[in-house]
Protein backbone atom coordinates (compact mmCIF):
# COMPACT_ATOMS: atom_id res chain seq x y z
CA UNK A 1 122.99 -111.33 16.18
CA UNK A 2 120.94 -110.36 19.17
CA UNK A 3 122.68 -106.39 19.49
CA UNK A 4 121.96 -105.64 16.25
CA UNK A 5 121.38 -102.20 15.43
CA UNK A 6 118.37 -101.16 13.09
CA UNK A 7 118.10 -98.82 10.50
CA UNK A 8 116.32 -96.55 12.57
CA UNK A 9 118.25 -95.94 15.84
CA UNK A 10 115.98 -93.57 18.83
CA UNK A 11 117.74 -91.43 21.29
CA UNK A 12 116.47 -89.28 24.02
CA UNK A 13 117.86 -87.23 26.82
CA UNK A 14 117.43 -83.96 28.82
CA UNK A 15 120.02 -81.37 27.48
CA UNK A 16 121.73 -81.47 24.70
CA UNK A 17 125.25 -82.29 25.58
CA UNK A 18 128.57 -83.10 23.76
CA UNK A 19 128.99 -86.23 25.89
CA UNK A 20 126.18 -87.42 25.32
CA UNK A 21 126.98 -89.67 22.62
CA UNK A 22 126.27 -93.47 22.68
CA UNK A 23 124.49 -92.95 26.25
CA UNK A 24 121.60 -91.45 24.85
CA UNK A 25 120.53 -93.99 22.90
CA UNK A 26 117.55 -95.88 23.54
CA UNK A 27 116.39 -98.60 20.68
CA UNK A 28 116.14 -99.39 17.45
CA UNK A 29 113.02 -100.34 14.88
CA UNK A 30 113.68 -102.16 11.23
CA UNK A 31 111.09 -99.56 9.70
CA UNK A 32 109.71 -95.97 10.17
CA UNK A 33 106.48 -97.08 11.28
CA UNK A 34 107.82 -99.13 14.47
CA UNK A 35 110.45 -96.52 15.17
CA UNK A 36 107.26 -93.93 16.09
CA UNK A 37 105.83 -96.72 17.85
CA UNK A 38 109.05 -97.29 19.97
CA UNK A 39 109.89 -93.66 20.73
CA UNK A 40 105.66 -93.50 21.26
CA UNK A 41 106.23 -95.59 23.59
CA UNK A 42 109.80 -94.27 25.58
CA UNK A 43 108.46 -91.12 25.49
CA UNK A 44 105.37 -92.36 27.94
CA UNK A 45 107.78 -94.24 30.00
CA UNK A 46 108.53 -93.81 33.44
CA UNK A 47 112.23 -92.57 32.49
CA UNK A 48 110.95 -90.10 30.40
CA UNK A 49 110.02 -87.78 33.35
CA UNK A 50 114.13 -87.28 32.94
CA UNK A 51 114.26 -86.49 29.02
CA UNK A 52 112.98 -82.84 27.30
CA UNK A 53 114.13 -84.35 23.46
CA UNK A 54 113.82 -87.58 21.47
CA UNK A 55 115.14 -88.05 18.14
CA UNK A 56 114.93 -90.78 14.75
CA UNK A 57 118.02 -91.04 12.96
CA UNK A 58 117.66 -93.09 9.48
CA UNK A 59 121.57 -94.76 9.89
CA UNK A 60 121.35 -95.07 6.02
CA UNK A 61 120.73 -91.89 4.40
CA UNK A 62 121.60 -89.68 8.37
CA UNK A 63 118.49 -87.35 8.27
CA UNK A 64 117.00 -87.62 11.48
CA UNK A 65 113.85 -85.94 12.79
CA UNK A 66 113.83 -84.53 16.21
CA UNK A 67 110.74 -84.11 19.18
CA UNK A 68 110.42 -82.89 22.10
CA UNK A 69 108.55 -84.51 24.59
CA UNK A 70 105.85 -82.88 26.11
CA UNK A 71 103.58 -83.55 29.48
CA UNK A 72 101.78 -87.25 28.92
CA UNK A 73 104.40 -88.31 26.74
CA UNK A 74 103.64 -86.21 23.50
CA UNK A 75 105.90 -85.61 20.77
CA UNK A 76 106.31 -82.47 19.66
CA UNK A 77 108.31 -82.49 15.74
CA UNK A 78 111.10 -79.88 15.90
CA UNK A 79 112.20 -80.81 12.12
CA UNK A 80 114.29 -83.02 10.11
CA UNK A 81 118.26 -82.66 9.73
């Protein structure tokens, strides 16, 4: 199945909005490990010049952990939910 979701889903956007939903998502990693690497990675994208938050969300157990992103792409924790 090539849209599979992971067990780690990554979503990042600018505010934090009721809509946003579905739209803010932005991949999905098999492990913890690649997760970090992916959101590493989105946050030091060119799109990320239009996002202020990223977050993990472990789809089995629904703790998440939650960043924002800073100038050059760094990830700032917030917490875990």
């Amino acid at each position: 199945m090539k849209n599979r979701v992971n067990r780690y889903a990554i979503f990042a956007e600018r505010v934090h909005l009721m809509n946003g939903g579905a739209k803010s998502f932005r991949g999905s990693a098999p492990t913890e490990e690649t997760a970090m690497e992916l959101a590493k990675e989105i946050a030091k994208s060119k799109k990320a010049a239009f996002y202020s938050w990223l977050q993990i969300l472990d789809i089995l157990t629904g703790k998440f952990t939650e960043y924002s992103i800073g100038r050059g792409g760094m990830l700032v924790e917030r917490g875990c939910r």
